[in-house]
N, C-alpha and C. Protein backbone atom coordinates (compact mmCIF):
# COMPACT_ATOMS: atom_id res chain seq x y z
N UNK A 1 16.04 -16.80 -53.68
CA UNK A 1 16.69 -16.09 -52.59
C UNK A 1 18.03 -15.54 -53.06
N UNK A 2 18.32 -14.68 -52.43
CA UNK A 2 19.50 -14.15 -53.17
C UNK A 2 20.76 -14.38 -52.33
N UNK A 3 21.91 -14.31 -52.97
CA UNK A 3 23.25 -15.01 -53.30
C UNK A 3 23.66 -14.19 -51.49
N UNK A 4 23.35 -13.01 -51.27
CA UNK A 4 23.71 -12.44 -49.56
C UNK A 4 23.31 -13.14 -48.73
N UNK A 5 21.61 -13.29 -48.78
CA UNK A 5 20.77 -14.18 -48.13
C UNK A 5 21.31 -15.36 -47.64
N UNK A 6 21.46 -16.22 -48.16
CA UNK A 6 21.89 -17.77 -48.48
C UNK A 6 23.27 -17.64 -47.67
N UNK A 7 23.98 -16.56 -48.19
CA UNK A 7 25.76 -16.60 -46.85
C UNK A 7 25.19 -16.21 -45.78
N UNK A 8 24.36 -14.95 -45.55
CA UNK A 8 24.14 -14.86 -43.82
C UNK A 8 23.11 -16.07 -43.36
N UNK A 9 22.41 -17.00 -43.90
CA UNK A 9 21.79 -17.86 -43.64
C UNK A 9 22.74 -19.09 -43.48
N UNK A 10 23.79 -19.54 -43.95
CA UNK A 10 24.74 -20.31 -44.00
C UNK A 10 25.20 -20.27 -42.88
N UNK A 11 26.14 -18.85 -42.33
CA UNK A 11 26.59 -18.37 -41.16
C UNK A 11 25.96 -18.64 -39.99
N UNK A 12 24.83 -18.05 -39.66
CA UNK A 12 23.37 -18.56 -39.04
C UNK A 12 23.30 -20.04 -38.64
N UNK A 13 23.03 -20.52 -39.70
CA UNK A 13 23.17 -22.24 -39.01
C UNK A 13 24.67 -22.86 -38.67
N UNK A 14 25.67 -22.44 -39.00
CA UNK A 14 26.85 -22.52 -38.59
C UNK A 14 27.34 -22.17 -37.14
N UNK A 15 26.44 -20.90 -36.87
CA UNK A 15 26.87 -20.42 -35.34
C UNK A 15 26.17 -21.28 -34.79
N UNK A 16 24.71 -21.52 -34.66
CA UNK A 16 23.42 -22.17 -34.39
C UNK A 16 23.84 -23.79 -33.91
N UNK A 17 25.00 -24.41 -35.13
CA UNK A 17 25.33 -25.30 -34.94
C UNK A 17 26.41 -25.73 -34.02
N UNK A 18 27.33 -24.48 -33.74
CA UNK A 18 28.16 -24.66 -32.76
C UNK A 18 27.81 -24.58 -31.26
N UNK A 19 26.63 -23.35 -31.10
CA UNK A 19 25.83 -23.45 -30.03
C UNK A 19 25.48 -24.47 -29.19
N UNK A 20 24.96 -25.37 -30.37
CA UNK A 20 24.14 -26.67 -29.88
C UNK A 20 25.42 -27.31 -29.24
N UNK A 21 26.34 -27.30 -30.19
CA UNK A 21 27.46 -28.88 -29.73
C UNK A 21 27.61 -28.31 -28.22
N UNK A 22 27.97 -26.71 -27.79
CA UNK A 22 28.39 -26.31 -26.64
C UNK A 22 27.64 -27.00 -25.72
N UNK A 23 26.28 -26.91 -25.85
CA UNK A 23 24.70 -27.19 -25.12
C UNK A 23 24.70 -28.79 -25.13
N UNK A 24 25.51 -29.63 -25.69
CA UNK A 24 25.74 -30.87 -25.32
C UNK A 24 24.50 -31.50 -26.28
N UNK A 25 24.25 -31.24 -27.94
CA UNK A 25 23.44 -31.37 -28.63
C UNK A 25 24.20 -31.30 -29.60
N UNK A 26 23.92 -32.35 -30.76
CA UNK A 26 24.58 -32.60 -31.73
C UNK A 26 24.45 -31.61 -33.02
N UNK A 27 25.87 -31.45 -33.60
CA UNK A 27 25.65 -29.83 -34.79
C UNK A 27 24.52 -29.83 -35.29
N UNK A 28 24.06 -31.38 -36.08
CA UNK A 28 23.31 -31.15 -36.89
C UNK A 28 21.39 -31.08 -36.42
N UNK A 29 21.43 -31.63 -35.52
CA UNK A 29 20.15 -31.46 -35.08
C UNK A 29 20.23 -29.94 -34.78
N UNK A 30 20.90 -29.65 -34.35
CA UNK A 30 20.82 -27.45 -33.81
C UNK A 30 20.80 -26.96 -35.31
N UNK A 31 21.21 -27.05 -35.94
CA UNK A 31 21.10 -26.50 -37.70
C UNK A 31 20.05 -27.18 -38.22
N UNK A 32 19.27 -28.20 -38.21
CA UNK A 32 18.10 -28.41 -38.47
C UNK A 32 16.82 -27.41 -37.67
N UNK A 33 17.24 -27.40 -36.35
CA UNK A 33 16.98 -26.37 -35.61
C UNK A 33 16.45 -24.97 -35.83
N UNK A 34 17.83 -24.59 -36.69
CA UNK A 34 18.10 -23.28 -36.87
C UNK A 34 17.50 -23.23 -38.18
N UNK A 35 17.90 -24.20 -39.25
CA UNK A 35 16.96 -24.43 -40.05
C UNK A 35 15.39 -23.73 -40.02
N UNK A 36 14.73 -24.68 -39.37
CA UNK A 36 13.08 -24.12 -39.09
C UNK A 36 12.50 -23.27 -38.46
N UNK A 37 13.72 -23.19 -37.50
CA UNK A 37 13.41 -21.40 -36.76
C UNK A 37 13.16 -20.41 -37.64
N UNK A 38 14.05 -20.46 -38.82
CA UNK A 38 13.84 -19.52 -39.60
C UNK A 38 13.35 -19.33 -41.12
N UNK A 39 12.91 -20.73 -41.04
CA UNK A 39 12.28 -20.97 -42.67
C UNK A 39 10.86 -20.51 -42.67
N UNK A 40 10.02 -19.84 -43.39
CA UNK A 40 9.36 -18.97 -43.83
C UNK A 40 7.95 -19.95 -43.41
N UNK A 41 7.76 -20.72 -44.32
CA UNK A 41 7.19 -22.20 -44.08
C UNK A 41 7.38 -23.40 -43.77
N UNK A 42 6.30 -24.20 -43.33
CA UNK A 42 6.82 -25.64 -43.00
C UNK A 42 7.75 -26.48 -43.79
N UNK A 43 9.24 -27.06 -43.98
CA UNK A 43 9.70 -27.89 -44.42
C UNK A 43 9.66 -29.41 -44.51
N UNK A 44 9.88 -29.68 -45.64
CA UNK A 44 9.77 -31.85 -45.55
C UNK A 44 11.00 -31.88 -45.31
N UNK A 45 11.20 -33.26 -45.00
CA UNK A 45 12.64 -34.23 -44.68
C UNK A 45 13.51 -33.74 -46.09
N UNK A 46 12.47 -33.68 -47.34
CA UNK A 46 13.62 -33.80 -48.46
C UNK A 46 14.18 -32.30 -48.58
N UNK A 47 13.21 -31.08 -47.97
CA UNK A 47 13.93 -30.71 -48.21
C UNK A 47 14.98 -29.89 -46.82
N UNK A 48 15.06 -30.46 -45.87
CA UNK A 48 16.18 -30.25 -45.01
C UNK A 48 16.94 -31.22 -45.19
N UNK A 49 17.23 -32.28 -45.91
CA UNK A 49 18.24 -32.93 -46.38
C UNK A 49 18.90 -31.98 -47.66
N UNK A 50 18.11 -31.67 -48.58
CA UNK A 50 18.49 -31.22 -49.38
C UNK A 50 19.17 -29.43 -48.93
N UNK A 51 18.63 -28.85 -47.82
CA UNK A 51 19.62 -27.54 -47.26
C UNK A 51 20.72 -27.55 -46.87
N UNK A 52 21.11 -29.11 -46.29
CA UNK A 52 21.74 -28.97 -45.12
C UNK A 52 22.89 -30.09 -46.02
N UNK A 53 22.23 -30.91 -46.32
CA UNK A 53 23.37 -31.66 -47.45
C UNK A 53 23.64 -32.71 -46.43
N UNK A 54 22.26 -33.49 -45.72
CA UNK A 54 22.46 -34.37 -44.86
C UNK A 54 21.66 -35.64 -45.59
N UNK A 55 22.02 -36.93 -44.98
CA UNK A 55 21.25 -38.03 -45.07
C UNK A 55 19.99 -38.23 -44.74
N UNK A 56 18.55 -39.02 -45.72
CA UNK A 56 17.73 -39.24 -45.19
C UNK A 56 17.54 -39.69 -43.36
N UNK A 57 18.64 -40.51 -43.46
CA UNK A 57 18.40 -41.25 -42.14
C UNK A 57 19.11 -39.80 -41.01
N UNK A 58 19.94 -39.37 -41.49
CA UNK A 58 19.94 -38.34 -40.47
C UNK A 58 19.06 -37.30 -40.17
N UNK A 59 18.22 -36.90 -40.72
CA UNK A 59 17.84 -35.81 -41.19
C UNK A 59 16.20 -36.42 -40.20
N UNK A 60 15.93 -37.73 -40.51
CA UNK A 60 14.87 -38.32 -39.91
C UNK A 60 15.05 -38.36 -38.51
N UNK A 61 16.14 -38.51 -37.88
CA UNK A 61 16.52 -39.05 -36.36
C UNK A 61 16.60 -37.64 -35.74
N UNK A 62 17.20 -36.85 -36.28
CA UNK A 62 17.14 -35.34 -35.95
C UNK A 62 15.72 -34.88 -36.05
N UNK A 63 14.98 -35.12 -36.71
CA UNK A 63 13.58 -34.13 -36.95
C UNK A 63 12.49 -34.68 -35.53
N UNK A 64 12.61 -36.31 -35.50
CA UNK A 64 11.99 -37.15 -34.28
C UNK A 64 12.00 -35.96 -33.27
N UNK A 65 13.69 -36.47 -32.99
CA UNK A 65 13.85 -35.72 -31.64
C UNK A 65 14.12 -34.64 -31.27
N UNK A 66 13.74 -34.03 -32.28
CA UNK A 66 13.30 -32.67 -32.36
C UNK A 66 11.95 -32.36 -31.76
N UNK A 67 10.92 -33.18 -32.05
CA UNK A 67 9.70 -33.17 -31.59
C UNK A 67 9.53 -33.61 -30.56
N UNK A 68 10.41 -34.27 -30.39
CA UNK A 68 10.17 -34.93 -29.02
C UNK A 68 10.60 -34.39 -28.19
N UNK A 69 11.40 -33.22 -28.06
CA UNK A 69 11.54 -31.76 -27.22
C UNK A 69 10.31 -31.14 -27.72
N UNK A 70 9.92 -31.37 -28.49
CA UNK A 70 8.32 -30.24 -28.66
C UNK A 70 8.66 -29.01 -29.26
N UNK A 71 10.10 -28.63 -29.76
CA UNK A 71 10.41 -27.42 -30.18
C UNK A 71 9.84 -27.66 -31.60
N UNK A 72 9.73 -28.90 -32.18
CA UNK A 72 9.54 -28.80 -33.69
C UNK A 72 7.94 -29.49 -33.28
N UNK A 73 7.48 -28.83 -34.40
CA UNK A 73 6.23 -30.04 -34.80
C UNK A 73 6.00 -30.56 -36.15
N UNK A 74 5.25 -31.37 -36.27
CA UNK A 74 4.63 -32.13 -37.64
C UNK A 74 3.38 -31.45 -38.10
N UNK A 75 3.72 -31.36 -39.48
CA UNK A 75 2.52 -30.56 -40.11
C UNK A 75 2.24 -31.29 -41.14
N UNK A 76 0.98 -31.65 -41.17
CA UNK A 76 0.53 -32.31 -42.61
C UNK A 76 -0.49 -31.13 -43.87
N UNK A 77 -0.06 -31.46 -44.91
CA UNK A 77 -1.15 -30.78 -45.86
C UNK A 77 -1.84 -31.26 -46.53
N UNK A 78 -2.93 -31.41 -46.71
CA UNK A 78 -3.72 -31.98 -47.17
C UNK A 78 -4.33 -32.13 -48.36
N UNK A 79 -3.74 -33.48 -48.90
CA UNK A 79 -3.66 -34.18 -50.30
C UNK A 79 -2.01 -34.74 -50.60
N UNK A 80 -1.43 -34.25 -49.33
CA UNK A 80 0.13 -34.67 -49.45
C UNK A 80 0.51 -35.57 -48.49
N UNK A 81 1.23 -36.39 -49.31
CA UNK A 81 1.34 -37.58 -48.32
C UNK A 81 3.01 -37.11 -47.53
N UNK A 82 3.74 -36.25 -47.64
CA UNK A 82 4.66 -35.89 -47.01
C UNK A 82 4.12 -35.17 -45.77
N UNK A 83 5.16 -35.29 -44.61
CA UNK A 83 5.04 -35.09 -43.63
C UNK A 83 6.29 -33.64 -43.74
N UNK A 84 5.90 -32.45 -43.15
CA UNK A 84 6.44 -31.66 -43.40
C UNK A 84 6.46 -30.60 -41.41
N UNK A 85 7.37 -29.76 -41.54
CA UNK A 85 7.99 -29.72 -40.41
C UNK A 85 8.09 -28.34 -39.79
N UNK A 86 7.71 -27.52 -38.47
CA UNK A 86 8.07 -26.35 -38.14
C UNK A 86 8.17 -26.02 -36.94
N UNK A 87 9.11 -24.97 -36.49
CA UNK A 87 9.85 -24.64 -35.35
C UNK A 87 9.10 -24.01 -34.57
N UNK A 88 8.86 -23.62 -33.07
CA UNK A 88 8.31 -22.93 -32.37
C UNK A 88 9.11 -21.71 -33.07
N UNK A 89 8.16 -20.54 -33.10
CA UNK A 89 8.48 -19.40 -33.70
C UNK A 89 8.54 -18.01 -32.62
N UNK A 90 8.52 -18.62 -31.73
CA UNK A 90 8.49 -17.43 -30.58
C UNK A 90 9.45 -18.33 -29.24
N UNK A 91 10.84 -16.95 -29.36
CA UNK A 91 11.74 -17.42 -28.52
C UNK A 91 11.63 -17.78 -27.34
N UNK A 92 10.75 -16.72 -26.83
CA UNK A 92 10.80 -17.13 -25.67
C UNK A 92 9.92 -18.59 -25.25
N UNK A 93 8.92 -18.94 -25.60
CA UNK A 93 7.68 -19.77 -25.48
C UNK A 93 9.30 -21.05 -25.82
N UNK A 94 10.02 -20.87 -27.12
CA UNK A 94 10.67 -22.13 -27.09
C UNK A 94 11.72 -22.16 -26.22
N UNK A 95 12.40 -21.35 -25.42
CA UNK A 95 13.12 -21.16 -24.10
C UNK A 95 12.78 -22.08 -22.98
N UNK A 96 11.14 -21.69 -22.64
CA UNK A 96 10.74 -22.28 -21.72
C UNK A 96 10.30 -23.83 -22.09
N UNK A 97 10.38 -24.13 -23.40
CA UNK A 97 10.08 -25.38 -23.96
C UNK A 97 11.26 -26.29 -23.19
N UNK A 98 12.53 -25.90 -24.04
CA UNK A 98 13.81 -26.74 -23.62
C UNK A 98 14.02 -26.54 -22.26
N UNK A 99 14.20 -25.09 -21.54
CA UNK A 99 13.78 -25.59 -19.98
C UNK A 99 13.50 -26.39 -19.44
N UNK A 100 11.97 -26.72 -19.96
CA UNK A 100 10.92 -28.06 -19.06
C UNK A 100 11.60 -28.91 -19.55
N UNK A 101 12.11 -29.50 -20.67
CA UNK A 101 12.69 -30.49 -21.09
C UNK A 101 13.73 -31.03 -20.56
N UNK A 102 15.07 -29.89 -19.93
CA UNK A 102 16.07 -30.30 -19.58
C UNK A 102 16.27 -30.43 -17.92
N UNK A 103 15.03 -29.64 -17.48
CA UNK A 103 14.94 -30.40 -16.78
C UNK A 103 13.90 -31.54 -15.87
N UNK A 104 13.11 -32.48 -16.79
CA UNK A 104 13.07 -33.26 -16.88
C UNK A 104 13.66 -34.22 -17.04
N UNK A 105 14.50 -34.55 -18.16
CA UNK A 105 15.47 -35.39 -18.69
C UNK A 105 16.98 -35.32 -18.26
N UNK A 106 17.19 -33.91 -17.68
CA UNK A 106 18.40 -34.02 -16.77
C UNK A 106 18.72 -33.84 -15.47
N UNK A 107 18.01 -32.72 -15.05
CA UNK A 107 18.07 -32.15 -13.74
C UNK A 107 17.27 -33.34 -12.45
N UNK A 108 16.32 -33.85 -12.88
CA UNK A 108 15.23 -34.59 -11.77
C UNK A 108 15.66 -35.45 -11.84
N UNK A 109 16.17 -36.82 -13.08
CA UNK A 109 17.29 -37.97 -12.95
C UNK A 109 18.30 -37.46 -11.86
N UNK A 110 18.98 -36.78 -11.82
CA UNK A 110 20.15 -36.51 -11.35
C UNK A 110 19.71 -36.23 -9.86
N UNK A 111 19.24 -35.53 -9.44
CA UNK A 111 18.31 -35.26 -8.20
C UNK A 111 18.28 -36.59 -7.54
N UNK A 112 17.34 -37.09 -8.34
CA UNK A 112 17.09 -38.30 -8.06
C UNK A 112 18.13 -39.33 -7.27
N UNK A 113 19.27 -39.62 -8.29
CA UNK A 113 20.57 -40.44 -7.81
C UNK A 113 21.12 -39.83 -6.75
N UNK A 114 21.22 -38.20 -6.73
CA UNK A 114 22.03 -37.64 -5.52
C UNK A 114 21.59 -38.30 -4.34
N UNK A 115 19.88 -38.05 -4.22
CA UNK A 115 18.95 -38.51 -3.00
C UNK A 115 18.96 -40.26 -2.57
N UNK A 116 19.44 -40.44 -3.78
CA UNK A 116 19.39 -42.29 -3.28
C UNK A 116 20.91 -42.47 -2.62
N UNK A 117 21.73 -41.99 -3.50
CA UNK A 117 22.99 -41.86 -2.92
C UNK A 117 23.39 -41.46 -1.50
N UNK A 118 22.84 -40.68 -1.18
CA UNK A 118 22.91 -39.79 0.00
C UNK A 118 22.03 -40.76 1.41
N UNK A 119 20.62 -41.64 0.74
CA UNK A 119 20.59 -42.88 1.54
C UNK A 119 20.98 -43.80 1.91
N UNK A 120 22.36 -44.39 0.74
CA UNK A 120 22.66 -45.37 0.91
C UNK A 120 24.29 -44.92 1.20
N UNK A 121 24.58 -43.94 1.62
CA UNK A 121 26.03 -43.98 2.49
C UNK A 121 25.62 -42.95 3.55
N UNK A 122 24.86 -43.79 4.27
CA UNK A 122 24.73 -43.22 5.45
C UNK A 122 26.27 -43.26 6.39
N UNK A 123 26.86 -44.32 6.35
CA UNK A 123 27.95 -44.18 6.91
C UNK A 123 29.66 -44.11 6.19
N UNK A 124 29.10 -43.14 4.90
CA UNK A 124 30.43 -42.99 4.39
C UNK A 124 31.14 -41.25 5.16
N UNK A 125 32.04 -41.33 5.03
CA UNK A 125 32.92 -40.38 5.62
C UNK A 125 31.85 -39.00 5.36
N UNK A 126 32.13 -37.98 6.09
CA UNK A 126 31.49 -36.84 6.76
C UNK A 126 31.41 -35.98 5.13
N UNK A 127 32.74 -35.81 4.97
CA UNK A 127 33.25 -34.99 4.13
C UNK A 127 32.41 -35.59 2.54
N UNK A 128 32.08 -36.92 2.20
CA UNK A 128 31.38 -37.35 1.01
C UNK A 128 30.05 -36.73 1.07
N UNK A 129 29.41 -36.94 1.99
CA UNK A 129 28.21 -36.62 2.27
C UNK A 129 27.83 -35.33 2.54
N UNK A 130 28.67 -34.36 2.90
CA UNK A 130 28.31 -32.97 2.91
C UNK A 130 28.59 -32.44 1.18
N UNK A 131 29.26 -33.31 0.55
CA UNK A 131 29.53 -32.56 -0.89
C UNK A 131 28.49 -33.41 -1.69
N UNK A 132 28.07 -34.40 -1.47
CA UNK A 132 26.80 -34.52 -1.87
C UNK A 132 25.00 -33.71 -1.69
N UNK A 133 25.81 -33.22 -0.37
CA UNK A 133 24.16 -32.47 -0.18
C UNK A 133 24.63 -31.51 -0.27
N UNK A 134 25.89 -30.45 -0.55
CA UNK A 134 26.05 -29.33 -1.30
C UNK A 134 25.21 -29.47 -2.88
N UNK A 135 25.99 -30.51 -3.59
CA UNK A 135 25.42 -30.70 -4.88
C UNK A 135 24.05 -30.66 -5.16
N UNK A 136 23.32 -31.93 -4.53
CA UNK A 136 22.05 -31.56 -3.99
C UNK A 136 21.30 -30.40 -3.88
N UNK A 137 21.56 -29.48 -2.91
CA UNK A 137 21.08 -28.03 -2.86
C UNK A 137 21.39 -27.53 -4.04
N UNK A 138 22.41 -27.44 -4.85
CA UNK A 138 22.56 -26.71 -5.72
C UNK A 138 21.50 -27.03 -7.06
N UNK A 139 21.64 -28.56 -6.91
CA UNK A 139 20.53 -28.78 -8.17
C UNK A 139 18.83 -28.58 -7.83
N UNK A 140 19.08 -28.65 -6.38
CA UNK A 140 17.55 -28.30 -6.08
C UNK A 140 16.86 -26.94 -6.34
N UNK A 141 17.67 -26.33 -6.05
CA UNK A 141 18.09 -24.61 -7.12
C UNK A 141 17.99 -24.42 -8.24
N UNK A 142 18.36 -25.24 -9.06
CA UNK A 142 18.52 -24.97 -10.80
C UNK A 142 17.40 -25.24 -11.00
N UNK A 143 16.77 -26.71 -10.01
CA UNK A 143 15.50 -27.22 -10.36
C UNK A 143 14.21 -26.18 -10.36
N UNK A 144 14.14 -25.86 -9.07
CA UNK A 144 13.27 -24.95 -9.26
C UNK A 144 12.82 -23.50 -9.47
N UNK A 145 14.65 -22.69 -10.34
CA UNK A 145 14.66 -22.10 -10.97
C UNK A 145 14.27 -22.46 -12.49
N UNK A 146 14.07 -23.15 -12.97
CA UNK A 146 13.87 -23.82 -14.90
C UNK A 146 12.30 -24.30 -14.49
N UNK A 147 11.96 -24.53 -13.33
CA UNK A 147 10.31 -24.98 -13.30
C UNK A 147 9.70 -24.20 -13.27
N UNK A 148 10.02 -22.96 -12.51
CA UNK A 148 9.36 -21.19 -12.62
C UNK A 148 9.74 -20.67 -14.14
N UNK A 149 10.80 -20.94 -15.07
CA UNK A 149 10.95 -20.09 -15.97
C UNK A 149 10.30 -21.06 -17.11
N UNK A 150 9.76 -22.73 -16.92
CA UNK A 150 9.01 -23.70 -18.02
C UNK A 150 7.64 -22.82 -17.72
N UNK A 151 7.64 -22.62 -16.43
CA UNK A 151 5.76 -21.96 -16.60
C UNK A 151 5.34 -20.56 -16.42
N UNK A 152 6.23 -19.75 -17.00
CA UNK A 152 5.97 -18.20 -17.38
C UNK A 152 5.56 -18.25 -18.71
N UNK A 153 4.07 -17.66 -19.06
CA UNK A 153 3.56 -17.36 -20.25
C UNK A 153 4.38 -16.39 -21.10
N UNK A 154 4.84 -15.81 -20.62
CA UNK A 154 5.21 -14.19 -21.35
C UNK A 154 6.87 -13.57 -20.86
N UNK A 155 7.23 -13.13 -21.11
CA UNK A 155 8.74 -12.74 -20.88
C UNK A 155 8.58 -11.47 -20.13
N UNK A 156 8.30 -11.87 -19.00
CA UNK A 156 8.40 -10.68 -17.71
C UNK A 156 9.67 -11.28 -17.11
N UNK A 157 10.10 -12.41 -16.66
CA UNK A 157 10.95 -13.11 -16.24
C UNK A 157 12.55 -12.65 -16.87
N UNK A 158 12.38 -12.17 -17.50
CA UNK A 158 13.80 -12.49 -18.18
C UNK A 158 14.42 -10.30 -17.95
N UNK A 159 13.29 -9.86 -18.01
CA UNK A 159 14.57 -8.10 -17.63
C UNK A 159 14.32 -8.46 -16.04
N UNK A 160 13.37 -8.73 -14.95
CA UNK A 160 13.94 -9.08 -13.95
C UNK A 160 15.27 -10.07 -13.52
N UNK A 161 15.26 -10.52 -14.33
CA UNK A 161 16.85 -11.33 -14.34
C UNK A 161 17.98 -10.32 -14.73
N UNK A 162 17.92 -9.79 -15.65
CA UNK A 162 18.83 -8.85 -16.31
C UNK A 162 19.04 -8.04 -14.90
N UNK A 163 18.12 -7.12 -14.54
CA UNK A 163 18.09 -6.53 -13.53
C UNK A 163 19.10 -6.37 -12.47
N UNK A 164 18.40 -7.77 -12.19
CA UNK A 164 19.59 -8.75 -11.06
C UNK A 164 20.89 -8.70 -11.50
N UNK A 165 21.14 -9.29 -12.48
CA UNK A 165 22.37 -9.24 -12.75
C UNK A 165 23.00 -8.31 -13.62
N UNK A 166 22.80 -7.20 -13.56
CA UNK A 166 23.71 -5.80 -14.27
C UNK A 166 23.76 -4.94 -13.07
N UNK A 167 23.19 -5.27 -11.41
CA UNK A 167 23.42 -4.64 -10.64
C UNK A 167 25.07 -4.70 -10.27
């Protein structure tokens, strides 16, 4: 690869990596990330340790839960006993991936507590309880805005949004 390549690829996982921290996701899992988004072929552990200039053990805990968002998967080849690694390759399809994910793992927990909360101070002051079921509504909103955009096949969804908002 050549010596340009390798700096705008550097850069790339650098922005990639700051992204993530914003998104409340750690640098290096988003540059592993960014990593396989854009590597040609499937990668092993050794060698996204060896790109990224990370630890086995990091490099392992990042790749897991990577999959375990479903954005990455496991690829085996056959006659190789390495386990080797690749990114959903179509943005949008992995958009709606982390969508379903986040909200699963964040949005419906949270839902959740608002609604128990909201049972069990039945008799707390007026003013707690209306900013709880403000909150409430609001996440009930996000919720089932990210559940319509986890189950769109195809990116019709996204210039109707634009739409909306460049009016």
């Amino acid at each position: 690869m050549s010596k340009r390549f390798e700096e705008v690829r550097a850069k790339f996982l650098d922005a990639w990596g700051n992204m993530g921290v914003t998104w409340g996701i750690g640098r290096t899992m988003a540059q592993i990330h960014g990593l396989l988004m854009t590597a040609e072929k499937p990668l092993s552990t050794d060698d996204v340790m060896r790109e990224l200039a990370i630890s086995r053990g990091n490099a392992n805990t990042n790749l897991r839960a990577l999959a375990g968002w479903g954005i990455v998967r496991r690829v085996r080849r056959p006659g190789d006993r390495k386990e080797y690694f690749e990114s959903e390759k179509d943005t949008w399809t992995m958009l709606c991936t982390v969508a379903r994910e986040r909200k699963r793992r964040e949005i419906e927990p949270v839902i959740k507590s608002l609604e128990s909360c909201l049972r069990e101070a039945e008799r707390a002051p007026a003013a707690f309880r209306e900013r709880l079921e403000s909150l409430l509504d609001i996440l009930k909103a996000v919720d089932l805005l990210m559940g319509q955009l986890a189950q769109q096949q195809t990116n019709s969804v996204l210039p109707k949004l634009l739409k909306v908002f460049r009016q």
